[in-house]
Protein backbone atom coordinates (compact mmCIF):
# COMPACT_ATOMS: atom_id res chain seq x y z
CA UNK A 1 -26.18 -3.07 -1.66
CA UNK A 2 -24.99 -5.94 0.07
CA UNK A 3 -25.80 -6.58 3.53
CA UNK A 4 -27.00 -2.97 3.84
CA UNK A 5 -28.85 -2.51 7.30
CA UNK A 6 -32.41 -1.54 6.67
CA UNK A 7 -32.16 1.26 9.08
CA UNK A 8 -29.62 2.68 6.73
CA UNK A 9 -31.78 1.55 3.28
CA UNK A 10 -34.37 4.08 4.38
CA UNK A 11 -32.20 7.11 5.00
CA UNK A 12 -31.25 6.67 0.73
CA UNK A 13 -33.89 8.43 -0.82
CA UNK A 14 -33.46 11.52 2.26
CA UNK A 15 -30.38 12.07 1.00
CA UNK A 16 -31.50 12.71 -2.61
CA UNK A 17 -34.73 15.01 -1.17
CA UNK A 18 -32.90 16.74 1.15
CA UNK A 19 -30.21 17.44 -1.76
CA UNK A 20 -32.94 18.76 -3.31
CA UNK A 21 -34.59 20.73 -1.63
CA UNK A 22 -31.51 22.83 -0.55
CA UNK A 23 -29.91 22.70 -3.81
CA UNK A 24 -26.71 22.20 -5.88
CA UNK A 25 -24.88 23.69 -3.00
CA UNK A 26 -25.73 21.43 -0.12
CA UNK A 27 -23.70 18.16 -0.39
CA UNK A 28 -25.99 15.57 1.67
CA UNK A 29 -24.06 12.07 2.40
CA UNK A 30 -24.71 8.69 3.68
CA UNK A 31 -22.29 6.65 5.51
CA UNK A 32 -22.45 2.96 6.14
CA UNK A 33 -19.77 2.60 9.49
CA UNK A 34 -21.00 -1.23 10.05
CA UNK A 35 -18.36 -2.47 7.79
CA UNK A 36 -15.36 -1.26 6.22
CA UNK A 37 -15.06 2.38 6.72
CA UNK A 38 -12.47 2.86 4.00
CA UNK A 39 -15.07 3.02 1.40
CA UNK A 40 -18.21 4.12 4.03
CA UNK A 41 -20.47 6.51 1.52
CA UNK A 42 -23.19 4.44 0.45
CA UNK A 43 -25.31 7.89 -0.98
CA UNK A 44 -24.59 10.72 -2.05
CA UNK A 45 -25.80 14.05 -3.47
CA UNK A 46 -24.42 16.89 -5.22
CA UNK A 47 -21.14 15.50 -4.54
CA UNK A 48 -18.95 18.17 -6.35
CA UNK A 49 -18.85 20.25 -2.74
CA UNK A 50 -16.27 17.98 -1.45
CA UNK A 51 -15.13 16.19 -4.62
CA UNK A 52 -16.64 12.40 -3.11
CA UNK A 53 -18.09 9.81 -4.62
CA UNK A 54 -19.62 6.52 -3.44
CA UNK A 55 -17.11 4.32 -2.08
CA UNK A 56 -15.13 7.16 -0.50
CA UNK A 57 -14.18 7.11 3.32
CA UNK A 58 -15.35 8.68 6.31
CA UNK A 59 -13.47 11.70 7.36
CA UNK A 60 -10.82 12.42 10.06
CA UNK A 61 -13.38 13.66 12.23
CA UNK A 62 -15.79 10.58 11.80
CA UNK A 63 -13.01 8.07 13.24
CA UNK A 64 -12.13 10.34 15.40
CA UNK A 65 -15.95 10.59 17.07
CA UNK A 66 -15.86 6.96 16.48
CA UNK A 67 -12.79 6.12 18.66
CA UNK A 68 -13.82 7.93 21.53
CA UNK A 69 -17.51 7.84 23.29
CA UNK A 70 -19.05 10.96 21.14
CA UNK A 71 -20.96 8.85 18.92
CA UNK A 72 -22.91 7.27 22.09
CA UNK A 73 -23.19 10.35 24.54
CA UNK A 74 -24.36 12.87 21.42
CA UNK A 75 -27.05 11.76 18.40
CA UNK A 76 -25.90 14.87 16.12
CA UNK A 77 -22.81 17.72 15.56
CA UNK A 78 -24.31 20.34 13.99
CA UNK A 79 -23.71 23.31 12.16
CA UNK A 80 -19.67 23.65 12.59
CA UNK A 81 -17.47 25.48 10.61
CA UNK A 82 -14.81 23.97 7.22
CA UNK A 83 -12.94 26.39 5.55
CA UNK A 84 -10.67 23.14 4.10
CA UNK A 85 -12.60 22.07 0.77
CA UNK A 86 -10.54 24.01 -1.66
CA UNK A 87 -11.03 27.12 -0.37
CA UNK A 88 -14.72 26.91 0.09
CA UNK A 89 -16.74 28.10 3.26
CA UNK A 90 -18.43 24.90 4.37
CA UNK A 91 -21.08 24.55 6.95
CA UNK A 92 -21.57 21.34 7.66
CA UNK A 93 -23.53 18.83 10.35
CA UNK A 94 -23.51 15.25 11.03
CA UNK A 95 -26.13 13.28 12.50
CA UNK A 96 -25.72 9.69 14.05
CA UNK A 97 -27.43 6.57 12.85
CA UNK A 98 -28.16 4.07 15.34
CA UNK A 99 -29.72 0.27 15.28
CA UNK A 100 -32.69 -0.69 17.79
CA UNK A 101 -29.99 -1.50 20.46
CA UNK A 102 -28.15 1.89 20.31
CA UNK A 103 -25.26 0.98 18.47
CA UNK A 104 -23.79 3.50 15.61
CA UNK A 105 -24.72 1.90 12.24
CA UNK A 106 -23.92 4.95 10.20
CA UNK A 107 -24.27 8.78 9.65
CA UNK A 108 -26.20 11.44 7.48
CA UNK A 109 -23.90 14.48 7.18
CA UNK A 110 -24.72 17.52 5.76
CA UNK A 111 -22.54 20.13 3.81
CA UNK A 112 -23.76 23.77 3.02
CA UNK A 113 -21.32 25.49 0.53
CA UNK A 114 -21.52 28.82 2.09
CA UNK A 115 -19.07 30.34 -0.28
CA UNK A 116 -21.44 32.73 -2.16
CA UNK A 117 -23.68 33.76 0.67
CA UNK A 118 -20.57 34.81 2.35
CA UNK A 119 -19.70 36.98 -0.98
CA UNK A 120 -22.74 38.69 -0.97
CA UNK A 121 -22.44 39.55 2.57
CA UNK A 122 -19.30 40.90 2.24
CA UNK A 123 -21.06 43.09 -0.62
CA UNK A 124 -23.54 44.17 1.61
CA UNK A 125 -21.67 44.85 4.74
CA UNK A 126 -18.41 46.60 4.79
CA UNK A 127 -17.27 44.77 7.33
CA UNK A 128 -18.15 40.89 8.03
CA UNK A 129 -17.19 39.55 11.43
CA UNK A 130 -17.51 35.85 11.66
CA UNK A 131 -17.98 34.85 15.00
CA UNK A 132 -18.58 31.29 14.82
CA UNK A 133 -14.59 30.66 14.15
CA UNK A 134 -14.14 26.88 15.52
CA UNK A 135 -11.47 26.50 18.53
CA UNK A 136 -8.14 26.35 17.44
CA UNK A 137 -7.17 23.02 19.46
CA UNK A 138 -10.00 21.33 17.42
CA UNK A 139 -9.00 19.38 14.23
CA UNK A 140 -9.72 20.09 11.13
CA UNK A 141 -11.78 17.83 8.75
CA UNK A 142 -10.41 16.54 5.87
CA UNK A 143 -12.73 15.21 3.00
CA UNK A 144 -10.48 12.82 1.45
CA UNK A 145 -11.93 11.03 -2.70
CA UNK A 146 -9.60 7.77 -1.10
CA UNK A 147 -8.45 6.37 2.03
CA UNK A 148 -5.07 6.74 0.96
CA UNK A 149 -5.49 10.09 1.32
CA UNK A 150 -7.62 10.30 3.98
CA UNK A 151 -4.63 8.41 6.12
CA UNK A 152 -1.85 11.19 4.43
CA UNK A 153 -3.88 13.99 5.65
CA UNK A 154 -4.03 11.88 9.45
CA UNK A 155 -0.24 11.50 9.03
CA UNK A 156 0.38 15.04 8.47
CA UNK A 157 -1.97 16.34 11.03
CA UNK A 158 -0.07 14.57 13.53
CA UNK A 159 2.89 15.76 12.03
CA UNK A 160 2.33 19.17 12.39
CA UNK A 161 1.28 18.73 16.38
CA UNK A 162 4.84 16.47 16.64
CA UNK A 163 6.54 18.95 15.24
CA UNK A 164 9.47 16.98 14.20
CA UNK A 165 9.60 15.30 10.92
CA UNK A 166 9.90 10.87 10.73
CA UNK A 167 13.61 10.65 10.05
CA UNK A 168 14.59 12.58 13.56
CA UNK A 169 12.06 11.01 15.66
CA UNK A 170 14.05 8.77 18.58
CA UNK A 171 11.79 5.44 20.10
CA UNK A 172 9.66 7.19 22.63
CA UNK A 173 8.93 9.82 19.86
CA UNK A 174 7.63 7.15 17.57
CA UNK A 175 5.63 5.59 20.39
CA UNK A 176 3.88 9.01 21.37
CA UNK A 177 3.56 9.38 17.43
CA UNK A 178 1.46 6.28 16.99
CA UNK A 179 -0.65 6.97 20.06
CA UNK A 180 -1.76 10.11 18.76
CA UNK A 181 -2.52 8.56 15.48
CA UNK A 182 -4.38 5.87 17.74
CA UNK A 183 -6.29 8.88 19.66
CA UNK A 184 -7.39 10.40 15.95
CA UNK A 185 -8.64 6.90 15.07
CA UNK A 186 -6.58 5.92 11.61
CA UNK A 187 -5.80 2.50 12.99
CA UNK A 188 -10.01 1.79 12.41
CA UNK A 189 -8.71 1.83 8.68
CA UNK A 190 -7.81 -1.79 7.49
CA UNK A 191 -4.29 -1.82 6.46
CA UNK A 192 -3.17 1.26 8.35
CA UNK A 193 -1.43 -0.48 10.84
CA UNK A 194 1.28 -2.11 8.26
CA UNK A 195 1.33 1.13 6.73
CA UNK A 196 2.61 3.05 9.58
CA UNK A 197 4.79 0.18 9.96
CA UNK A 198 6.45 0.80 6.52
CA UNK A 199 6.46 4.66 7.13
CA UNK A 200 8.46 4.34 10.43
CA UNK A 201 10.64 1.58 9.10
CA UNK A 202 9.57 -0.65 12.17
CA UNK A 203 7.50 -4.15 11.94
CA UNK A 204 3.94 -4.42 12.19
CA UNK A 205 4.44 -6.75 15.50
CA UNK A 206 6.46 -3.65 17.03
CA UNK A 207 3.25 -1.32 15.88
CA UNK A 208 1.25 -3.07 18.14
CA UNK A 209 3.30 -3.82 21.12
CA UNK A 210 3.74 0.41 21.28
CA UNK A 211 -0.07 0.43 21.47
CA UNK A 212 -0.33 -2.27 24.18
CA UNK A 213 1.95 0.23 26.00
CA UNK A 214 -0.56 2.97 25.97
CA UNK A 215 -3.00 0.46 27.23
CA UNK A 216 -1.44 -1.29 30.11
């Protein structure tokens, strides 16, 4: 791999033993987020729990960490909730890679396809109660096979929360429509700024004088 930091090198063969050791249910990745994070997974293991291969992006959640301070205040998010991966129950925990000066190189995430342990507890009990439910303000994550897709499932995200589809939206709308997307972190994606630009039939320039508004 070119350019690969070595800090990241040695966490390759983890993901592999850890995969292993937990089994064909426990998806184990590696993401490089020193370059371009449309195609971050550098490893990965039993990759049929989320349908990702190497070469596919982070996830909503990762640029959203990214764009705020999470990644520097917190070295892990563990064990939260996914009900999203067709259907699956996914239990899932990411842990933060950083270089000898504390910068965020990359993370190892780990996703637990719950899906049959929660079928045999349903056998067993009568009743299951799941009482780990994730807040309902909290977004989320989306594991996208391309960044194409990745960005679609940003874009309609933010749709929902708008509440008002492209064609209606008035100026200010669009400019409160591109922060959000800004807050969520697609505009870390190379190209996504032109591609908003198409979407709202505006130029790229007038993309990025909205987000100097937010910032002044």
């Amino acid at each position: 791999m070119k350019n690969l930091h070595p800090i990241l090198a040695s966490y390759i063969p983890v993901v592999e033993g850890l995969a292993r050791t937990f089994g064909e249910h426990c998806e184990v990745v590696l993401h490089d987020l020193t370059g371009d994070i449309s195609s971050s997974i550098i490893a990965i293991s039993n990759g049929h729990v989320s349908g990702r291969q190497i070469g596919s992006p982070v996830t909503n959640l990762a640029l959203q960490a990214l764009r705020t301070t999470k990644v520097s205040e917190e070295a892990f998010d563990l064990n939260y909730r996914n009900d999203t991966i067709k259907g699956k129950q996914i239990k899932s925990s990411s842990i933060y890679i950083k270089d000898e000066h504390g910068e965020v190189i990359g993370s190892l995430c780990i996703n637990l396809d719950m899906t049959h342990l929660a079928m045999a507890q349903s056998f067993i009990e009568s009743m299951m109660v799941i009482q780990d439910k994730r807040e309902a303000e909290k977004a989320e994550e989306n594991f996208a096979p391309t960044v194409g897709t990745l960005m679609e499932q940003m874009i309609d995200d933010c749709l929902k929360r708008t509440g008002k589809p492209i064609a209606l939206m008035q100026k200010e709308e669009k400019i409160q429509f591109i922060h959000q997307l800004d807050e969520m972190g697609l505009f870390l994606i190379k190209g996504a700024v032109q591609y908003i630009a198409d979407l709202l039939d505006i130029s790229k320039f007038t993309v990025y004088n909205y987000l100097d508004k937010k910032n002044s």
